[in-house]
C-alpha atoms as a PDB file:
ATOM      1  CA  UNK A   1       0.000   0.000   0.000  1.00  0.00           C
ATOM      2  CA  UNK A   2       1.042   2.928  -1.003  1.00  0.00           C
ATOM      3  CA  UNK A   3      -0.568   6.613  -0.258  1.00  0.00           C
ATOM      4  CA  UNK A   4      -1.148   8.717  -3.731  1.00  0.00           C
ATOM      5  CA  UNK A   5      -3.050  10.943  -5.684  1.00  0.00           C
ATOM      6  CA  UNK A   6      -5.764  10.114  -7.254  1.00  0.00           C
ATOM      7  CA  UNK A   7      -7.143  12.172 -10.141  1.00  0.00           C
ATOM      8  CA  UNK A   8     -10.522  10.472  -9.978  1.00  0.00           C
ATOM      9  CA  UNK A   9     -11.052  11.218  -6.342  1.00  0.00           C
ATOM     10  CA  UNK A  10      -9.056  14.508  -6.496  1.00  0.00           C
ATOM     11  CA  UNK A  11      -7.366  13.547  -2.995  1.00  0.00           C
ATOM     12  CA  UNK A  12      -4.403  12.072  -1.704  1.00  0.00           C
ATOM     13  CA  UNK A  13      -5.621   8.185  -1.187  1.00  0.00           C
ATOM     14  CA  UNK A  14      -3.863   4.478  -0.230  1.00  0.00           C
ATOM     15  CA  UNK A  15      -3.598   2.753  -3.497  1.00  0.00           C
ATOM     16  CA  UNK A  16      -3.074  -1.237  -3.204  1.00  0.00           C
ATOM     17  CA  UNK A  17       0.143  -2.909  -4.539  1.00  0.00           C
ATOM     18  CA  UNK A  18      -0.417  -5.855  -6.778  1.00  0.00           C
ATOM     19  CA  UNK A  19      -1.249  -8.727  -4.078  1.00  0.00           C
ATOM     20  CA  UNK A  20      -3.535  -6.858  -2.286  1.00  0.00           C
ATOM     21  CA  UNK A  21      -5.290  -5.358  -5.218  1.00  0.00           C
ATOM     22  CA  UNK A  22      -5.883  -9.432  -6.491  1.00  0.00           C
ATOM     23  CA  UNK A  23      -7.277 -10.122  -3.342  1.00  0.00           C
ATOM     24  CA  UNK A  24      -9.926  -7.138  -3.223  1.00  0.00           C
ATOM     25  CA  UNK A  25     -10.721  -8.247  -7.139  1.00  0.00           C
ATOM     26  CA  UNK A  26     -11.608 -11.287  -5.130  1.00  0.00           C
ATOM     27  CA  UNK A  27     -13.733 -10.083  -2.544  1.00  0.00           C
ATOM     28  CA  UNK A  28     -14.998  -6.960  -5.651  1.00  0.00           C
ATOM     29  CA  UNK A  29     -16.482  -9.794  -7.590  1.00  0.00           C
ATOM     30  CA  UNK A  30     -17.794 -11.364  -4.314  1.00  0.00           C
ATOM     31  CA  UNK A  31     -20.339  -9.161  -3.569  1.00  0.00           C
ATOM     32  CA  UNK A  32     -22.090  -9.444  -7.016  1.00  0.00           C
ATOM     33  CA  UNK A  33     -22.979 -12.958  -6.419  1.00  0.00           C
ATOM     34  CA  UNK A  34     -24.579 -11.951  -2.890  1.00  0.00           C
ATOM     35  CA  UNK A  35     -28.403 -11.010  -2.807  1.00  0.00           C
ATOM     36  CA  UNK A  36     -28.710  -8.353  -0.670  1.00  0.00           C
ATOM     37  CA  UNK A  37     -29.561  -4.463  -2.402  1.00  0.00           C
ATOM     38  CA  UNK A  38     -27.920  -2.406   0.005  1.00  0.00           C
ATOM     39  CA  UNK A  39     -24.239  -1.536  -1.432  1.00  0.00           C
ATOM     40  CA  UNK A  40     -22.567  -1.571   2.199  1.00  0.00           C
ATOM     41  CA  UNK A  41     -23.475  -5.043   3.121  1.00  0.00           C
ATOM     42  CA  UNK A  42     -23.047  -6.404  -0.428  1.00  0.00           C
ATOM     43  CA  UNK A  43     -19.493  -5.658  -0.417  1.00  0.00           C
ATOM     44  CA  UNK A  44     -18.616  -5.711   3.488  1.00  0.00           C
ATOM     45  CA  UNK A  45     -16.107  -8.238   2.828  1.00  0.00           C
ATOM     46  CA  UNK A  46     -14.193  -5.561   0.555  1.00  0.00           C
ATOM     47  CA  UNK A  47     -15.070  -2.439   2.252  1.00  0.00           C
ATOM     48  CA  UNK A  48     -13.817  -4.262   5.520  1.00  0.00           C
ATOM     49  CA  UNK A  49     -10.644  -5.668   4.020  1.00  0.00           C
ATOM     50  CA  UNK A  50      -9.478  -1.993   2.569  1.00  0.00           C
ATOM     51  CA  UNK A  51     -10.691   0.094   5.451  1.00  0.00           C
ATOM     52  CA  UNK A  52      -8.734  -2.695   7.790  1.00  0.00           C
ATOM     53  CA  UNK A  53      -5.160  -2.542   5.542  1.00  0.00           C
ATOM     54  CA  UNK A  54      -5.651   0.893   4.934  1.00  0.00           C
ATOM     55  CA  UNK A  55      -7.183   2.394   7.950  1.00  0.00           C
ATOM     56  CA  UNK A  56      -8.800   5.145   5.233  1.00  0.00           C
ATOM     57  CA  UNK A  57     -12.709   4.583   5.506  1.00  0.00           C
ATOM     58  CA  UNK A  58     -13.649   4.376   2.116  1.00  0.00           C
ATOM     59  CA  UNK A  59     -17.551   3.566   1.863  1.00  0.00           C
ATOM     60  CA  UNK A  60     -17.914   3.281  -2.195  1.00  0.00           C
ATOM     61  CA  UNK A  61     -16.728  -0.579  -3.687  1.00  0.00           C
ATOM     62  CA  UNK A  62     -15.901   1.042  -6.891  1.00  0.00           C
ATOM     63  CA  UNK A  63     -13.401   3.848  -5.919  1.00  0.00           C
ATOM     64  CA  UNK A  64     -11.410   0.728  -4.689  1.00  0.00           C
ATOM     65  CA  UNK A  65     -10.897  -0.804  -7.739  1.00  0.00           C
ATOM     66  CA  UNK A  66      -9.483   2.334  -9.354  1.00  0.00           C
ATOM     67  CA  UNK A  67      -6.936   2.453  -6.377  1.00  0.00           C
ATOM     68  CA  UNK A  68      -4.291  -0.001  -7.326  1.00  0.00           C
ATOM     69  CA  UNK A  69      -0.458   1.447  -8.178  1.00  0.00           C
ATOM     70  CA  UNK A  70      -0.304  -0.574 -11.455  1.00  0.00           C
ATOM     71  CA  UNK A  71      -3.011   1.344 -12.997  1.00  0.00           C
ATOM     72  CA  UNK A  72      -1.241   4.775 -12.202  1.00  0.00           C
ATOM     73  CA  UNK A  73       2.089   6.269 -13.816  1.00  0.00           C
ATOM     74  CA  UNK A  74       5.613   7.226 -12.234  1.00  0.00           C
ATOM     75  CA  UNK A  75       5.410  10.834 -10.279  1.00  0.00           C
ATOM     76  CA  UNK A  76       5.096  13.529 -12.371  1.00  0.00           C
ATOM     77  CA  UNK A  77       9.162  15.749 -12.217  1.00  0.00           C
ATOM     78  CA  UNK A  78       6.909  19.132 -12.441  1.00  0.00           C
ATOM     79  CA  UNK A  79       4.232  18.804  -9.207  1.00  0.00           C
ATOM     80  CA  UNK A  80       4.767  15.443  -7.651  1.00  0.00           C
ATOM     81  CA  UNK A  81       1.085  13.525  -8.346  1.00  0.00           C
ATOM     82  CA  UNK A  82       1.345  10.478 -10.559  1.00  0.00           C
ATOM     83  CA  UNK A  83       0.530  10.368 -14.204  1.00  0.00           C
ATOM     84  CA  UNK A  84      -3.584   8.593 -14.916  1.00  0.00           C
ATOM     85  CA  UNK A  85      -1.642   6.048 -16.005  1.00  0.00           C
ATOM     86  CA  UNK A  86       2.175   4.481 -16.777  1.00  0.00           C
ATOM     87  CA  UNK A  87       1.716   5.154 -20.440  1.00  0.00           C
ATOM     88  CA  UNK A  88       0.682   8.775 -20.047  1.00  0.00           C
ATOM     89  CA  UNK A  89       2.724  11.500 -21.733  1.00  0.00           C
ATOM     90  CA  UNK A  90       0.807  14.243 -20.218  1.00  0.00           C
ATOM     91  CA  UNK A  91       0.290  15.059 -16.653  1.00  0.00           C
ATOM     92  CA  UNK A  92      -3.657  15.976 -15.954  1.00  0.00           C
ATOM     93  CA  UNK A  93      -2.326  18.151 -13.262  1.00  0.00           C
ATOM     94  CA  UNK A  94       0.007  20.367 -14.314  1.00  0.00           C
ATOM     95  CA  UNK A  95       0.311  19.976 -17.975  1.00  0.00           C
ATOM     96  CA  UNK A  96       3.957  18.970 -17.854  1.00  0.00           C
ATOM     97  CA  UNK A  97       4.961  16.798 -21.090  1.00  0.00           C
ATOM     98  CA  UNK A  98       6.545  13.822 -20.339  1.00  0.00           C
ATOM     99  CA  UNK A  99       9.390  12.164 -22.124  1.00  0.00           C
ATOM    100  CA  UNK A 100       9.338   8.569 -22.116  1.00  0.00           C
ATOM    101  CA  UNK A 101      12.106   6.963 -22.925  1.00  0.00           C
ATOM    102  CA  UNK A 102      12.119   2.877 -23.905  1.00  0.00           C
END
């Protein structure tokens, strides 16, 4: 786990390194196959398991999901926050042009 911006939530939040990202996929896909309609008790397991490794709170199943380090770039050299994603030339929140070199 790693604390980050996120341009989707527009706040600094803990994004999940690879393992524990597979293992909230897990409990993400989880909660479809239970039949309850109320979000929070659909996907307790997750919510639980990323409020309890995180200590952040989060109450939507969804934002979690988008909060993995893989799916985000390297820190931008201008302002710090990381590129949308590792393939991104452009940061979204400064504008800097990025030179990738392979």
């Amino acid at each position: 786990m790693e604390i980050k911006y996120c341009w989707r939530c527009k706040m600094e939040v803990p994004l999940l390194d690879k393992e524990e990202h597979a293992i909230a996929s897990k409990l993400y896909a989880k909660g479809f196959k239970v039949l309850k309609k109320d979000t929070q008790e659909r996907f307790k397991e997750l919510l639980d398991y990323y409020n309890d490794l995180t200590g952040f709170g989060e109450t939507e199943p969804n934002a979690i999901m988008h909060h993995a380090i893989g799916m985000f770039g390297s820190d931008c050299e201008n302002c710090g926050k990381p590129y949308r994603t590792p393939k991104a030339k452009l940061c979204a929140a400064c504008g800097n042009k990025r030179i990738i070199t392979e």
